[in-house]
N, C-alpha and C. Protein backbone atom coordinates (compact mmCIF):
# COMPACT_ATOMS: atom_id res chain seq x y z
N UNK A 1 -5.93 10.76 16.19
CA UNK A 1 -5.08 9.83 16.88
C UNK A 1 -3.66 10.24 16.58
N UNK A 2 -2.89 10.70 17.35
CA UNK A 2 -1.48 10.81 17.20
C UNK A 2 -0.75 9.51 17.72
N UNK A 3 0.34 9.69 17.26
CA UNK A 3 1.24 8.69 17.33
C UNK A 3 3.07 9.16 17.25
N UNK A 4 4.18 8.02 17.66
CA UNK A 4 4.54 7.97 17.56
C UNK A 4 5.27 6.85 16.43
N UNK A 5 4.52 6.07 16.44
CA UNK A 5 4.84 4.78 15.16
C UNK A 5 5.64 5.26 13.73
N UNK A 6 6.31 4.18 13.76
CA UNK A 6 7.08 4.10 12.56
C UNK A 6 5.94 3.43 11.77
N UNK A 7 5.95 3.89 10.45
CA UNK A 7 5.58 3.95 8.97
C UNK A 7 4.64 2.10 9.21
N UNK A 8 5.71 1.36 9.33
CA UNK A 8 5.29 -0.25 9.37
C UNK A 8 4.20 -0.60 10.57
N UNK A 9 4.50 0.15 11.94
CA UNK A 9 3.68 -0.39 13.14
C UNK A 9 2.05 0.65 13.00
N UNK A 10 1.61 1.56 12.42
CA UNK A 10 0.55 2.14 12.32
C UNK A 10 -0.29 1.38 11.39
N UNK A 11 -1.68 1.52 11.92
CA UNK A 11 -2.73 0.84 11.34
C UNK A 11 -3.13 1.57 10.13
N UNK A 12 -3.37 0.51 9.13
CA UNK A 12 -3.87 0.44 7.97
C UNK A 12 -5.23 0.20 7.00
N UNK A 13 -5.31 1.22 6.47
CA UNK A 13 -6.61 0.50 5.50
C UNK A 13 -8.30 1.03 5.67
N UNK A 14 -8.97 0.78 5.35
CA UNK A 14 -10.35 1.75 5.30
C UNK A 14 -10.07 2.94 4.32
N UNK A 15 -10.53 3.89 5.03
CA UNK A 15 -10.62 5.69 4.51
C UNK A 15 -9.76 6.81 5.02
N UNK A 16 -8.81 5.79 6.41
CA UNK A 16 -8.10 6.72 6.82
C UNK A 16 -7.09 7.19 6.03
N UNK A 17 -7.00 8.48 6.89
CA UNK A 17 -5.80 9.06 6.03
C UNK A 17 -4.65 9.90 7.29
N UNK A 18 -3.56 10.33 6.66
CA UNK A 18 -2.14 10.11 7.23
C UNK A 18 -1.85 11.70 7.39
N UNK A 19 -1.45 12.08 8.11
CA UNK A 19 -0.58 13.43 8.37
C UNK A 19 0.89 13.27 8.79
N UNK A 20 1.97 13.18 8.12
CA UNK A 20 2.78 12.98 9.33
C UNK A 20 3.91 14.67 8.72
N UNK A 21 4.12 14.53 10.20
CA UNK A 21 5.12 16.39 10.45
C UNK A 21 6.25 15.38 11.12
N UNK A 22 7.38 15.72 10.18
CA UNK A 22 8.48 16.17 10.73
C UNK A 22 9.18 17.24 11.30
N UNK A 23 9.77 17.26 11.86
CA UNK A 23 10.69 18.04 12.32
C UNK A 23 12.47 18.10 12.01
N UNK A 24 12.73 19.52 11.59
CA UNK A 24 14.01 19.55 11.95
C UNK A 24 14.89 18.70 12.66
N UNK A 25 15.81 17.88 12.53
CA UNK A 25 16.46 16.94 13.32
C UNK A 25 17.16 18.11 14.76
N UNK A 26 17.82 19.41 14.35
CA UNK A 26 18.39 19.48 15.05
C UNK A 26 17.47 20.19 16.15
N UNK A 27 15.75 20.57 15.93
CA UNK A 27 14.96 21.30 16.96
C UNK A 27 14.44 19.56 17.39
N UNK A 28 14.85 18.39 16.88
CA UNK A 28 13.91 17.48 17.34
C UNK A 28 14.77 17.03 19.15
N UNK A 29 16.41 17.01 18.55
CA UNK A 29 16.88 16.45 19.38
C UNK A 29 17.55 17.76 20.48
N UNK A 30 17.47 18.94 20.26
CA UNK A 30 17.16 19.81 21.15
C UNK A 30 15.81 20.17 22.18
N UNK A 31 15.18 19.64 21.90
CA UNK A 31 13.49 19.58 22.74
C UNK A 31 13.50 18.00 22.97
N UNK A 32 13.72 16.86 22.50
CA UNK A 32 14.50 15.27 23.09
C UNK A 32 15.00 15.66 23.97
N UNK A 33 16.16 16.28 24.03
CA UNK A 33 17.52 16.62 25.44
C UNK A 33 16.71 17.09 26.43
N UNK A 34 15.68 18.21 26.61
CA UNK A 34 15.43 19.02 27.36
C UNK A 34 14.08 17.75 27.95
N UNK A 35 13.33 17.18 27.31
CA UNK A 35 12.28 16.39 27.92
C UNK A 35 13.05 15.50 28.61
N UNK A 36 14.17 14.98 28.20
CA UNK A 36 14.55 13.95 29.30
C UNK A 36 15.57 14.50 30.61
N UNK A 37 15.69 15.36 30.22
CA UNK A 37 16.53 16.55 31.93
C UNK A 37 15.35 16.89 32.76
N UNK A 38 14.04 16.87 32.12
CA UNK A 38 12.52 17.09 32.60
C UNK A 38 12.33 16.34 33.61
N UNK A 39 11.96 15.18 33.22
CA UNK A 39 10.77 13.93 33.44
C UNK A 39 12.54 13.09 34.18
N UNK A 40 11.62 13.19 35.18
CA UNK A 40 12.45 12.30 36.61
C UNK A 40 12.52 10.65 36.20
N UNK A 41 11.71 10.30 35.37
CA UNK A 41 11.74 8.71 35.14
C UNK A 41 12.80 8.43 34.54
N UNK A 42 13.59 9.50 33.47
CA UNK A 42 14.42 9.38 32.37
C UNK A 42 16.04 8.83 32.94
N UNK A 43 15.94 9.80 34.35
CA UNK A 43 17.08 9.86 35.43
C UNK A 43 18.14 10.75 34.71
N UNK A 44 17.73 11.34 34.30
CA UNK A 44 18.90 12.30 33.41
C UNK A 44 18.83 13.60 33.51
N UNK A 45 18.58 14.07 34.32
CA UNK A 45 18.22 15.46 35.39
C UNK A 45 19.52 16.38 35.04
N UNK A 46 20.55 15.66 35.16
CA UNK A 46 22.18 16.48 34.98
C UNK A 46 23.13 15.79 33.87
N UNK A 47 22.09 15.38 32.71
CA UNK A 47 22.72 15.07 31.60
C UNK A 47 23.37 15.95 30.55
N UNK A 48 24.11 15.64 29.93
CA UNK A 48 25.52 16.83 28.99
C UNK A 48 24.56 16.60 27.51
N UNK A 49 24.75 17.99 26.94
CA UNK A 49 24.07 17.68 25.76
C UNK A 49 25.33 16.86 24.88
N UNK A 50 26.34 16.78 25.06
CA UNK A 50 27.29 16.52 24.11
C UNK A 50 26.65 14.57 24.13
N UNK A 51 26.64 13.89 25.37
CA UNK A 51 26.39 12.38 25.86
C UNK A 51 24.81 12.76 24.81
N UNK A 52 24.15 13.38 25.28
CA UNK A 52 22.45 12.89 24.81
C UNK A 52 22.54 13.17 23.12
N UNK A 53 23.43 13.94 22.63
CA UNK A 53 23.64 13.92 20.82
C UNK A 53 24.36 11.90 20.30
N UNK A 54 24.92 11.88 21.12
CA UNK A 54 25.95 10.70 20.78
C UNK A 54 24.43 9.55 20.58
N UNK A 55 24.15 9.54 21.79
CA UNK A 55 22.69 8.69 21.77
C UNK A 55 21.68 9.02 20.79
N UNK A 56 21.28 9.93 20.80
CA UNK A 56 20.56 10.10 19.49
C UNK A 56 20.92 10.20 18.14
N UNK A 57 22.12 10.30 18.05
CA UNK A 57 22.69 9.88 16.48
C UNK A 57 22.75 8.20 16.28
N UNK A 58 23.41 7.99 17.12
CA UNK A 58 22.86 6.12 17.38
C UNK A 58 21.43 5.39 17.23
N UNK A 59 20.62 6.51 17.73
CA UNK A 59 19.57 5.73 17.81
C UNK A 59 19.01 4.75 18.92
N UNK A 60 19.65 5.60 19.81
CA UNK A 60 20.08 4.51 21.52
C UNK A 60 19.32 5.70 22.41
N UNK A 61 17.42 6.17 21.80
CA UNK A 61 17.16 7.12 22.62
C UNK A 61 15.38 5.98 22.80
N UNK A 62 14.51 6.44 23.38
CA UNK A 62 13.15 5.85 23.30
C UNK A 62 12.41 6.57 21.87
N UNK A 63 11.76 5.73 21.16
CA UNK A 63 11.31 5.10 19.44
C UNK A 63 12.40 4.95 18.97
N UNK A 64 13.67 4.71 18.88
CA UNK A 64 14.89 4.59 17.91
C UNK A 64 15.69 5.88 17.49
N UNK A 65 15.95 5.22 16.39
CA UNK A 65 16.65 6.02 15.07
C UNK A 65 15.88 7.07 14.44
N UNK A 66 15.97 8.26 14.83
CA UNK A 66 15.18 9.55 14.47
C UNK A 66 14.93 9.21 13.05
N UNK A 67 16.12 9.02 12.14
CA UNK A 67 16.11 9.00 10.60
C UNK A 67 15.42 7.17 9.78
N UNK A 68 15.80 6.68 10.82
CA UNK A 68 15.25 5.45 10.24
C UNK A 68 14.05 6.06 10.62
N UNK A 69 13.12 6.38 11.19
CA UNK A 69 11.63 6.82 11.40
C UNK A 69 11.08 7.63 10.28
N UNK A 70 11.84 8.47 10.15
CA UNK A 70 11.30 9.40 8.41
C UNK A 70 11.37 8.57 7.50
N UNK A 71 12.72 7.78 7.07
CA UNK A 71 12.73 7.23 6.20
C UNK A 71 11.87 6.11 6.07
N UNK A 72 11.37 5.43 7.03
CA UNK A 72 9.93 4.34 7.00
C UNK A 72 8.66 5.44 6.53
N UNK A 73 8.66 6.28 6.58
CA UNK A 73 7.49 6.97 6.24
C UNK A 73 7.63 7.69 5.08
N UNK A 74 8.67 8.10 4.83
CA UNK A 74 8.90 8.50 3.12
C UNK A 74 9.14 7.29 2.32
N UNK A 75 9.73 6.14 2.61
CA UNK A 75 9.53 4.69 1.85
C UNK A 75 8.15 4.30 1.61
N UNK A 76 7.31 4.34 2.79
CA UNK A 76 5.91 3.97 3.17
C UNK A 76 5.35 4.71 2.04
N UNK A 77 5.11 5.89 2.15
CA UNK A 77 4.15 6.87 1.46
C UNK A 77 4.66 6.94 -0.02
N UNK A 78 6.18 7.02 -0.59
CA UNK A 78 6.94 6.31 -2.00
C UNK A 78 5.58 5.08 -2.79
N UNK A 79 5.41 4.28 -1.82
CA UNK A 79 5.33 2.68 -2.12
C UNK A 79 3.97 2.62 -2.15
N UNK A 80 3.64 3.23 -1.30
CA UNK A 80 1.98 3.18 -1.21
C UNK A 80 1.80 1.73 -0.38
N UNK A 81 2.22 0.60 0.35
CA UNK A 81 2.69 -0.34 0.40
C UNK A 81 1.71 -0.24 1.99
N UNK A 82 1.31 -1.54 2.76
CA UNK A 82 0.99 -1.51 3.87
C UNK A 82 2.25 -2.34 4.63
């Protein structure tokens, strides 16, 4: 099961167990930029990478805050915590 979920919204408990891969921030939001110039739903076909960095340092992209997302999962996995 892949996912996108932050650390708190993924299901918990039994025998499962966790993989999570990060990525490089700066290959994350270089392949981010390019999926949403992609996909016609995004409407951002002739978007500036300089505008789509501003948004993703904000955290004003779809799942959030790139870094608040690691950091729920390095807190998570720290804590052992559900």
């Amino acid at each position: 099961f892949q996912t996108h979920f932050s650390y708190k919204n993924i299901p918990k408990g039994g025998r499962a167990k966790y993989i999570y891969a990060v990525r490089n921030p700066k290959d994350c939001l270089t392949s981010y930029f390019h999926h949403h110039r992609n996909f016609k739903i995004y409407n951002f076909g002739n978007g500036e990478f300089d505008f789509f960095y501003e948004l993703f340092m904000k955290g004003e992209v779809d799942y959030g805050d790139y870094f608040d997302h690691v950091n729920s999962w390095l807190d998570g996995m720290r804590k052992g915590k559900e």
